[in-house]
N, C-alpha and C. Protein backbone atom coordinates (compact mmCIF):
# COMPACT_ATOMS: atom_id res chain seq x y z
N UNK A 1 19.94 -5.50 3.60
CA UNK A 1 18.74 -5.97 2.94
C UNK A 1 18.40 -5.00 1.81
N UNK A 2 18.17 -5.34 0.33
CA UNK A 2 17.45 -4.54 -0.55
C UNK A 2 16.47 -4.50 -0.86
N UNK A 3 15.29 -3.26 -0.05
CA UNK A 3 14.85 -2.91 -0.41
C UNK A 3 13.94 -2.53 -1.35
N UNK A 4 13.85 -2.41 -2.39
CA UNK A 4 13.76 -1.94 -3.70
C UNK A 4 12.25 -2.74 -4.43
N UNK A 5 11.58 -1.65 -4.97
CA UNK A 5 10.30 -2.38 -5.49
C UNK A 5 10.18 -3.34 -6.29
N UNK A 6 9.99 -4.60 -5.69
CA UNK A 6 9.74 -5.70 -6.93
C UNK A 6 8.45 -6.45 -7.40
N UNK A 7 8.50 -5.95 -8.87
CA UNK A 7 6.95 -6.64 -9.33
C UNK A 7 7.65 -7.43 -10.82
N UNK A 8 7.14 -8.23 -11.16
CA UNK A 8 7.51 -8.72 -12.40
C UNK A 8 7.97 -7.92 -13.70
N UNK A 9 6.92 -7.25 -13.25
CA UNK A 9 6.71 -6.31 -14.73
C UNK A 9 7.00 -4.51 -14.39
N UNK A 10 7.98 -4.47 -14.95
CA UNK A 10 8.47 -3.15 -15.21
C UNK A 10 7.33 -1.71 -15.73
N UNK A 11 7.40 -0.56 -15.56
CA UNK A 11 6.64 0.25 -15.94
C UNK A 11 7.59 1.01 -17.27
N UNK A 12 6.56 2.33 -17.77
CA UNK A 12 7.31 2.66 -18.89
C UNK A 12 8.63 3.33 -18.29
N UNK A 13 8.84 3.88 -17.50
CA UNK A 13 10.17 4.55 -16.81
C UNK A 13 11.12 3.06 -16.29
N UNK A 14 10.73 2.21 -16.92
CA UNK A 14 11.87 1.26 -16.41
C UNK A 14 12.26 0.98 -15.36
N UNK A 15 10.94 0.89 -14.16
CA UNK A 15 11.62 0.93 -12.84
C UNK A 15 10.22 0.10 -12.34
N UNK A 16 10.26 -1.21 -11.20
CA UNK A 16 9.47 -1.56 -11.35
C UNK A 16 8.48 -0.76 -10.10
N UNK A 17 8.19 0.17 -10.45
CA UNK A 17 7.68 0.85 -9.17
C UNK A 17 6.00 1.24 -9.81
N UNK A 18 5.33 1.16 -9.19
CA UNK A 18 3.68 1.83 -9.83
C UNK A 18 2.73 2.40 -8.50
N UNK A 19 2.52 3.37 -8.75
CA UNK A 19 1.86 4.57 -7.98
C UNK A 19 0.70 3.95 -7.72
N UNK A 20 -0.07 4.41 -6.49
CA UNK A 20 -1.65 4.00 -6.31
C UNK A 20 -2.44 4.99 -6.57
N UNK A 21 -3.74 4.79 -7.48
CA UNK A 21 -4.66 6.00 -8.05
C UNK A 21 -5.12 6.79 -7.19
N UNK A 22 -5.12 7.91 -7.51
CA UNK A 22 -4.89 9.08 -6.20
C UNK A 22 -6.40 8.94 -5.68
N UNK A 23 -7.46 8.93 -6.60
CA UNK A 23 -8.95 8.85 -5.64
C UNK A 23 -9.20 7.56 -4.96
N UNK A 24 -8.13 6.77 -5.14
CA UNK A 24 -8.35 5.69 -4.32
C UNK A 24 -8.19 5.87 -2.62
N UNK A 25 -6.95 6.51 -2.42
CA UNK A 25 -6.28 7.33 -1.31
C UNK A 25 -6.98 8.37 -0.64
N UNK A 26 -7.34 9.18 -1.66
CA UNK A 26 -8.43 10.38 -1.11
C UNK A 26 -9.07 9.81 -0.45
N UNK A 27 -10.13 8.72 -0.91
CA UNK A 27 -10.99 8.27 -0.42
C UNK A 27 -11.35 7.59 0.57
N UNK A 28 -9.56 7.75 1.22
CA UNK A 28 -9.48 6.86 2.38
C UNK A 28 -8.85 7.67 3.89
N UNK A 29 -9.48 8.67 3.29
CA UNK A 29 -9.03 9.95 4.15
C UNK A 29 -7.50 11.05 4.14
N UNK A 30 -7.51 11.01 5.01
CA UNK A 30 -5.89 12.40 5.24
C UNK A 30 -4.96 11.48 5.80
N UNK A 31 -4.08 11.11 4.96
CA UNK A 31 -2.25 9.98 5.92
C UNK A 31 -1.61 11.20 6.48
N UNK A 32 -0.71 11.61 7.27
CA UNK A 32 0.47 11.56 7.73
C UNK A 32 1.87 11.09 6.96
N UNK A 33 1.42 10.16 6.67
CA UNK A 33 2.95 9.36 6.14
C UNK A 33 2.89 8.58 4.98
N UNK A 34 3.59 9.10 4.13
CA UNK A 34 4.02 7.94 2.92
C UNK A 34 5.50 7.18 3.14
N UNK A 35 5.77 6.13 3.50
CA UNK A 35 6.71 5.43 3.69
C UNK A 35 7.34 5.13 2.17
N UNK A 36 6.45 5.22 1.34
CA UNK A 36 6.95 4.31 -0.30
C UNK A 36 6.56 5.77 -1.35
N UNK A 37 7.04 6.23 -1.37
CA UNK A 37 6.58 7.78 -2.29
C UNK A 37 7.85 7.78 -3.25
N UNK A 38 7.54 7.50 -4.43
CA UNK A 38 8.24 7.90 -5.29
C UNK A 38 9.17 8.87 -5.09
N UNK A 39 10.37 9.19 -5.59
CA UNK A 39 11.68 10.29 -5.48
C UNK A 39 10.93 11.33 -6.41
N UNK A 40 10.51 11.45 -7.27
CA UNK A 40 9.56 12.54 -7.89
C UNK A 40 8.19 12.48 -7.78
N UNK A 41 7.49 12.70 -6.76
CA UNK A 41 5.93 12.40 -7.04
C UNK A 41 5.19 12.79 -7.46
N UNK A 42 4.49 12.42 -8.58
CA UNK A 42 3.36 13.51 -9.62
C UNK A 42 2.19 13.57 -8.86
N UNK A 43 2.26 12.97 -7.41
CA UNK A 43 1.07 13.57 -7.03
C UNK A 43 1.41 13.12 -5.44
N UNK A 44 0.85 13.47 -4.50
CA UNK A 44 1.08 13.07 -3.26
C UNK A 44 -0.01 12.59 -2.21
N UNK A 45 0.42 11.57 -1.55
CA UNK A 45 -0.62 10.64 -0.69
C UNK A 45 -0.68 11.01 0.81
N UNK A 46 0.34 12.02 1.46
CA UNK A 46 0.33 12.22 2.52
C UNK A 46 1.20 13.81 2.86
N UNK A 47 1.31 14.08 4.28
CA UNK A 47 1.42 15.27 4.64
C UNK A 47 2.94 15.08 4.33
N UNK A 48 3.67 13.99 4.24
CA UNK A 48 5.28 13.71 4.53
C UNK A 48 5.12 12.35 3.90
N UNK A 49 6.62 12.50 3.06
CA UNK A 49 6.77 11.10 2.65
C UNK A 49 7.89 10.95 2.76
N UNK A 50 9.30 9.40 1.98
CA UNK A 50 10.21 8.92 2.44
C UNK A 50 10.03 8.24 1.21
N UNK A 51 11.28 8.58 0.16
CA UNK A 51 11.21 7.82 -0.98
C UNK A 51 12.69 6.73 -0.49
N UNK A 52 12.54 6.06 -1.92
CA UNK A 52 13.69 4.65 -1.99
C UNK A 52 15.25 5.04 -1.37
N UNK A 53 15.52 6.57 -1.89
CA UNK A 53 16.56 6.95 -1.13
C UNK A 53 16.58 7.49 0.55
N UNK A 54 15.22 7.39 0.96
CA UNK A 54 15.42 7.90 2.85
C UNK A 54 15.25 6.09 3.33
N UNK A 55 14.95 5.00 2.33
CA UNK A 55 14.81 3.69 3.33
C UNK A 55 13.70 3.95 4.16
N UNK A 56 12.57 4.41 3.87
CA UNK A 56 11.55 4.70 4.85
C UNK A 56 11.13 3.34 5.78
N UNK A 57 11.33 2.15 5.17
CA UNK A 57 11.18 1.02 6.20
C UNK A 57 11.80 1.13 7.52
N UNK A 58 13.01 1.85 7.44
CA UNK A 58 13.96 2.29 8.34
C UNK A 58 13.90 2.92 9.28
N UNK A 59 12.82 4.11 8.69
CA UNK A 59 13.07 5.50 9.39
C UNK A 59 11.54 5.81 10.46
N UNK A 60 11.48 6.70 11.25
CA UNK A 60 10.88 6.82 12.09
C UNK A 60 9.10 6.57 11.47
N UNK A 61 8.36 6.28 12.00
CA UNK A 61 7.18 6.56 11.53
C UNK A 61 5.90 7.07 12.34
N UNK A 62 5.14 8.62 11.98
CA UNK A 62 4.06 8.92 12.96
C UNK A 62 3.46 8.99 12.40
N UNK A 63 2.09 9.17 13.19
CA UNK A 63 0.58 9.75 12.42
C UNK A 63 0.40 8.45 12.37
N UNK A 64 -1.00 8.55 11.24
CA UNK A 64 -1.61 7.69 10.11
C UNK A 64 -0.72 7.54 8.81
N UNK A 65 -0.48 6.12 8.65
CA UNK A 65 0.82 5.81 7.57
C UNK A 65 -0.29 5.54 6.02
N UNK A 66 -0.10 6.18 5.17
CA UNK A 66 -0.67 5.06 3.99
C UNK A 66 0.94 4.09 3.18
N UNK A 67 0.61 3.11 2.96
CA UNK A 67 1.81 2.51 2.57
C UNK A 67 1.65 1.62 1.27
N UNK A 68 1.67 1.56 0.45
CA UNK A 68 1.86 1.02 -0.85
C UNK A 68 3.04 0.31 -1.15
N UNK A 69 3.51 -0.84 -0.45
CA UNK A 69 5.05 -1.39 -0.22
C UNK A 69 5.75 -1.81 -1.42
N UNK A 70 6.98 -2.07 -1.72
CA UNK A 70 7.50 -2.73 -2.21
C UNK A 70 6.75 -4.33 -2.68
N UNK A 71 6.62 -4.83 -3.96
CA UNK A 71 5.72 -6.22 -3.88
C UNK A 71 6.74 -6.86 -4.07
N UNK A 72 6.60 -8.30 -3.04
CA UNK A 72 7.60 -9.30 -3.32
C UNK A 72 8.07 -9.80 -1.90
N UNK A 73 9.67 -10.23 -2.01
CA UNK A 73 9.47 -10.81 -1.18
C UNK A 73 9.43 -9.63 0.13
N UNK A 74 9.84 -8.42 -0.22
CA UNK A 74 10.18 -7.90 0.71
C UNK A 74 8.72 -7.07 1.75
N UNK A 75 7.78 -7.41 1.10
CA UNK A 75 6.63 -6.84 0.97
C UNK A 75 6.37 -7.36 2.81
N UNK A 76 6.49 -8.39 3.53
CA UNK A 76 6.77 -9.03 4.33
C UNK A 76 7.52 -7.83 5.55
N UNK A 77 8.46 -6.96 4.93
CA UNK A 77 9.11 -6.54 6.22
C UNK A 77 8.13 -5.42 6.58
N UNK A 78 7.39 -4.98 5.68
CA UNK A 78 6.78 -3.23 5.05
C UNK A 78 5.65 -3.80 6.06
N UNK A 79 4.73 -4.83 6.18
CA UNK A 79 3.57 -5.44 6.62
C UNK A 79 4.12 -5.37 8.04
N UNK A 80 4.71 -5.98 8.12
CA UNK A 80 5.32 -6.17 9.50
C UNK A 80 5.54 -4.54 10.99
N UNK A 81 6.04 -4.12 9.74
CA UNK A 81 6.26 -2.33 10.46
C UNK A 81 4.87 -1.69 10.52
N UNK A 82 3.76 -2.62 9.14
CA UNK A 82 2.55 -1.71 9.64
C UNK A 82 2.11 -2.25 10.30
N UNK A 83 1.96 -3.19 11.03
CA UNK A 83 1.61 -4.02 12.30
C UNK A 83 2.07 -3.45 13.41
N UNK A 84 3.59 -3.32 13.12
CA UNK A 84 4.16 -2.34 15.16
C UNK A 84 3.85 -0.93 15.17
N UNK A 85 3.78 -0.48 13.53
CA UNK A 85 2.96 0.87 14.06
C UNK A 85 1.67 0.58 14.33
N UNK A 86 0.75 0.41 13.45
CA UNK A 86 -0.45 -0.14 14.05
C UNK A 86 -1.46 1.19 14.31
N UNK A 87 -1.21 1.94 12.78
CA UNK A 87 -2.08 3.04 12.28
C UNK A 87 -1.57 3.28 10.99
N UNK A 88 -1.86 2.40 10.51
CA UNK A 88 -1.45 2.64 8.82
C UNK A 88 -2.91 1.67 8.13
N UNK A 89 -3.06 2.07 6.93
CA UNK A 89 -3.53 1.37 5.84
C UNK A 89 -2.31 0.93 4.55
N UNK A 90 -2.49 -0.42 4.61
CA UNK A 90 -1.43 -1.24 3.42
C UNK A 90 -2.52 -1.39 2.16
N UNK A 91 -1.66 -1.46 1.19
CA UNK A 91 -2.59 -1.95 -0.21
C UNK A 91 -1.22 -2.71 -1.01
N UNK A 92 -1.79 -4.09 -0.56
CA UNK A 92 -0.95 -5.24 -1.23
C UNK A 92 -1.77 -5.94 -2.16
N UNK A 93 -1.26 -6.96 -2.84
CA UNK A 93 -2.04 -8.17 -3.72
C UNK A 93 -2.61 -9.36 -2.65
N UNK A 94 -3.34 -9.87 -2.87
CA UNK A 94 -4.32 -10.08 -1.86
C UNK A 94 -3.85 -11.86 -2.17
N UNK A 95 -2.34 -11.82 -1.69
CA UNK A 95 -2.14 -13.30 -1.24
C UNK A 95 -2.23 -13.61 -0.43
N UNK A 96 -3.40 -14.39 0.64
CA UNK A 96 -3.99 -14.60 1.54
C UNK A 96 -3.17 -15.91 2.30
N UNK A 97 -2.68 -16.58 1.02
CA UNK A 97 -2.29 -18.26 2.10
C UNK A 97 -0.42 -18.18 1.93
N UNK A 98 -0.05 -16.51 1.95
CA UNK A 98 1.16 -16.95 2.02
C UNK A 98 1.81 -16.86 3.74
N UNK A 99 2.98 -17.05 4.36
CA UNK A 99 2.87 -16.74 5.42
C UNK A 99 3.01 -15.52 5.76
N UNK A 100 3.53 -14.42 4.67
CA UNK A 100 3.78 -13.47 5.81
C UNK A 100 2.17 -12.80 5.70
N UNK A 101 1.08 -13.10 4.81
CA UNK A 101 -0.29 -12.80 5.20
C UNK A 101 -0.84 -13.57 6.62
N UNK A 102 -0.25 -14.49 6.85
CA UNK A 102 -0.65 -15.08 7.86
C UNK A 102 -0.02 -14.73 9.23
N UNK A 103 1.45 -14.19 9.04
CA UNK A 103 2.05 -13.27 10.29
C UNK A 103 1.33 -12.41 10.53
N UNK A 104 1.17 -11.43 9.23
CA UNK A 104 1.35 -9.93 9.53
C UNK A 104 -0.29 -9.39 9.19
N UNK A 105 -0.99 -10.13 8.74
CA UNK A 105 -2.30 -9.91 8.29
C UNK A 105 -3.04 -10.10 8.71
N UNK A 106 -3.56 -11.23 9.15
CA UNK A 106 -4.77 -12.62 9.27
C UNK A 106 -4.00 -12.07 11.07
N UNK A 107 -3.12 -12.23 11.73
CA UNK A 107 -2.65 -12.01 12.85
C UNK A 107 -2.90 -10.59 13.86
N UNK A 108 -3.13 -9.67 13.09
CA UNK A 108 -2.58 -8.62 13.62
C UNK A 108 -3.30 -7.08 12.79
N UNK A 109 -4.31 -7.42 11.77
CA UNK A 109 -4.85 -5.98 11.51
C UNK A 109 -6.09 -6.40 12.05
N UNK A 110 -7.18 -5.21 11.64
CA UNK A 110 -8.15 -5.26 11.96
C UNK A 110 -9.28 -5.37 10.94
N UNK A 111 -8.95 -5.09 9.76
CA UNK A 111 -9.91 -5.16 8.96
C UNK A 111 -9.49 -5.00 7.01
N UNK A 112 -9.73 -5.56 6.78
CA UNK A 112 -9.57 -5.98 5.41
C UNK A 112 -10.92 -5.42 4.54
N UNK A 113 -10.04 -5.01 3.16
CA UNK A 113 -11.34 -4.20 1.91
C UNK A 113 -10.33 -5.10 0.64
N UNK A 114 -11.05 -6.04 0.17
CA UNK A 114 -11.06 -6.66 -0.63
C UNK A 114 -11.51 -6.06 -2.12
N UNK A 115 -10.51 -5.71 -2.66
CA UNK A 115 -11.20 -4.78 -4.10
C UNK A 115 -11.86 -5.78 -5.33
N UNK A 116 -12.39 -5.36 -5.74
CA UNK A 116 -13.59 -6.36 -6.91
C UNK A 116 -12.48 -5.66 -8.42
N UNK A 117 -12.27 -6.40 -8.90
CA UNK A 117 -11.39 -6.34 -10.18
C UNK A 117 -10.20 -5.94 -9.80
N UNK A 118 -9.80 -5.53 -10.59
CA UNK A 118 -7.82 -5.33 -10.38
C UNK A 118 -7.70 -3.95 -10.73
N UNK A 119 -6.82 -3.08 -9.88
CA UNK A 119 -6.62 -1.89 -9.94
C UNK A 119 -5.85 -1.51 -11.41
N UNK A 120 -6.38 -0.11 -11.73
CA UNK A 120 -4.92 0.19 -12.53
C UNK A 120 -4.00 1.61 -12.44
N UNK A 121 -3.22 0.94 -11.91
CA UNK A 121 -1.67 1.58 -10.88
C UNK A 121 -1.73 2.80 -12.00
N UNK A 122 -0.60 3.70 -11.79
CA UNK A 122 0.08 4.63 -12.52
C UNK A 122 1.59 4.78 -12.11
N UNK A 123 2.13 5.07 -13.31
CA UNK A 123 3.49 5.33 -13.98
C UNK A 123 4.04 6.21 -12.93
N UNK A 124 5.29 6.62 -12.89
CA UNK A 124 5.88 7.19 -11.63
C UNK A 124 5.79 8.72 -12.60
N UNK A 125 5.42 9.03 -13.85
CA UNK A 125 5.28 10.53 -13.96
C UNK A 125 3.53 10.79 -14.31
N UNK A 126 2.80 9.80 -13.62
CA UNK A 126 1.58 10.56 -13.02
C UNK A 126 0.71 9.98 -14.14
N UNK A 127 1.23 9.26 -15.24
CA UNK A 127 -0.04 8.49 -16.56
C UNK A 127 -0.59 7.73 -15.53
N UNK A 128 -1.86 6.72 -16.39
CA UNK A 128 -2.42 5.32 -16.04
C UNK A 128 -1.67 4.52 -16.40
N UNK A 129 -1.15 3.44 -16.16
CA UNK A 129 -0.91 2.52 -16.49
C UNK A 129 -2.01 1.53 -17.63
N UNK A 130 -1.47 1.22 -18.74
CA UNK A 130 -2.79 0.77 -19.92
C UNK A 130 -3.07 -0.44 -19.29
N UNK A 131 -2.40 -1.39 -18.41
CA UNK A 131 -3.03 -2.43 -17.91
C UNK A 131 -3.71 -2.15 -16.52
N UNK A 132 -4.02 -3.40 -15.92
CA UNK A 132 -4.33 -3.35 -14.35
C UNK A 132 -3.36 -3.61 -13.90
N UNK A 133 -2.89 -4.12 -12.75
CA UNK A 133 -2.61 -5.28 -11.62
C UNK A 133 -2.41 -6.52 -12.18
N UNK A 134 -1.62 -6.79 -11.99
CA UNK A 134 -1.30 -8.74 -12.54
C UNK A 134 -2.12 -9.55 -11.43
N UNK A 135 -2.56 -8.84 -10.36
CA UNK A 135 -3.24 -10.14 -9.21
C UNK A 135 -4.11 -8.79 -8.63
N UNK A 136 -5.39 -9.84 -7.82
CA UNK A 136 -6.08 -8.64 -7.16
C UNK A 136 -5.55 -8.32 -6.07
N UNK A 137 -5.79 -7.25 -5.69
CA UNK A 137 -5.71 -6.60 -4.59
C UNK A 137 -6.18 -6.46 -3.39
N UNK A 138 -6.13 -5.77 -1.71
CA UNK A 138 -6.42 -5.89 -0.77
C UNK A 138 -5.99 -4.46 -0.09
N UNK A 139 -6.98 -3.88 0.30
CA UNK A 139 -6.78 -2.74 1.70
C UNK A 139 -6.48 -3.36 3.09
N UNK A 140 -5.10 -3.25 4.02
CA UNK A 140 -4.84 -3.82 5.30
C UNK A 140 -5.28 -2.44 6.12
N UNK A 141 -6.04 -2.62 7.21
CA UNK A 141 -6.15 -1.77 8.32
C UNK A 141 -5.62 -1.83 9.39
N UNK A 142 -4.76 -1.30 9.62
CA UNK A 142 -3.72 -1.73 11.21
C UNK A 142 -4.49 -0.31 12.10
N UNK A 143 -5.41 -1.03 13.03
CA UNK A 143 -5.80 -0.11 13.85
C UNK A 143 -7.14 0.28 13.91
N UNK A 144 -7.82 -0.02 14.66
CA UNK A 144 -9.39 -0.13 14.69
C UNK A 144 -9.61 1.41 14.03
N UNK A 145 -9.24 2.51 14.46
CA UNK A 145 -9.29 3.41 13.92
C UNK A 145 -9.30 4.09 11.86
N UNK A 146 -8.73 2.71 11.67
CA UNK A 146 -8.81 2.81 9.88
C UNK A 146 -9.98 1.76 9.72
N UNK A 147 -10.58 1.03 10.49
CA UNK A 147 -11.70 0.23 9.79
C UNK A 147 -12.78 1.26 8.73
N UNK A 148 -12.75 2.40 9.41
CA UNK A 148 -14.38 3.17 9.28
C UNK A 148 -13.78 3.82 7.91
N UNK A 149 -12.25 3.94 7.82
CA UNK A 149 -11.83 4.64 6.59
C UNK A 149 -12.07 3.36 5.09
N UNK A 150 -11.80 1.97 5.73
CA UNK A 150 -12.36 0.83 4.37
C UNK A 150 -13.40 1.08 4.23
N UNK A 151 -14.44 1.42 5.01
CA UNK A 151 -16.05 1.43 5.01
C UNK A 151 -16.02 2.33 4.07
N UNK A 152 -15.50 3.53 3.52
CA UNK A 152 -15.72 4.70 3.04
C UNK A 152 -14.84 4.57 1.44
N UNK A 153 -14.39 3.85 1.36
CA UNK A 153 -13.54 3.42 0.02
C UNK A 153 -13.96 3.78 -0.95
N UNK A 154 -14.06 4.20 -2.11
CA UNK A 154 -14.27 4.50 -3.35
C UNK A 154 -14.41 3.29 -4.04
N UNK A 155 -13.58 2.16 -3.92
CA UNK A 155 -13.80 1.24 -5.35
C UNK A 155 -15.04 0.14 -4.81
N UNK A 156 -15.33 -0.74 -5.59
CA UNK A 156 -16.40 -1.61 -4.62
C UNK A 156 -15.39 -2.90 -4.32
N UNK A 157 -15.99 -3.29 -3.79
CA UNK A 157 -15.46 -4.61 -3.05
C UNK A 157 -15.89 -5.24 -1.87
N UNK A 158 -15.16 -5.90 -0.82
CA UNK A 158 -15.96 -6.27 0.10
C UNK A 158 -14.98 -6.48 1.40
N UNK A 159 -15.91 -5.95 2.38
CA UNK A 159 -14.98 -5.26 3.92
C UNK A 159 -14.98 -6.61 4.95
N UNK A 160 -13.68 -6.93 5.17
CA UNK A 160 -13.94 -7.89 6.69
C UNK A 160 -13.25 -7.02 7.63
N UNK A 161 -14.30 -7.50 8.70
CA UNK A 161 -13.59 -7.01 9.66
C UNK A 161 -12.82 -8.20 10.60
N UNK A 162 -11.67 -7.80 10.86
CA UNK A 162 -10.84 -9.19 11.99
C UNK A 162 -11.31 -9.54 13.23
């Protein structure tokens, strides 16, 4: 299976990969684990990470995960693993009526942070990105234990709980 980050639109490093804004993360407490961490990271989201070359979908996972997956189709397997771990926070595009939102989402987290406008990502050497997000976005909480961390979010938006 490959892996590999897919979004439509390419960044300036030619790779379609885009970072999540670091006070977004802060703001969502201390991870354990980055499963999706860039091979050079201009900045870091957790105590330990697992870039494109460790296959972190693969590889063991503890703690509190933050995960920023691959978008596309594969986005589906990444959801899925944060479901059997089931202490992670996901930040996907907030396609609600596809199925694997309906497996792995609507099924199986606990609480959802719905962001109000569209994020804007950054470049894998640490710029802004001059646009947003092509679609809005969504905070997944796998684990009653990350609800209280959506409550505490930095951007505005709006919290369900499952």
């Amino acid at each position: 299976m490959n892996v590999q980050f897919e979004t439509k639109h390419g960044n300036k490093s030619g790779k379609d990969e885009w970072l999540t804004p670091p006070e977004l993360v802060k703001s969502l407490g201390k991870f354990d684990l980055d499963p999706c961490q860039p091979i050079k990271p201009p900045f870091l989201h957790a105590k330990k990470g697992y870039n494109e070359n460790d296959l972190g979908l693969f590889c063991d996972w503890s703690g509190r995960v933050w995960c920023n997956p691959p978008y596309g189709e594969q986005t589906k397997f990444w959801l899925e693993k944060c479901a059997s771990h089931n202490n992670a926070i996901a930040l996907i595009f907030a396609r609600t009526e596809t199925s694997y939102f309906f497996e792995y989402v609507w099924q199986r987290a606990a609480a959802l942070f719905f962001i109000k406008g569209r994020i804007k990502f950054y470049n894998v050497d640490g710029t802004q990105a001059e646009g947003s997000a092509g679609a809005p976005s969504v905070l997944i909480a796998y684990g009653k234990e990350n609800i209280e961390s959506l409550k505490n979010c930095s951007y505005k938006g709006k919290l369900v709980i499952l």
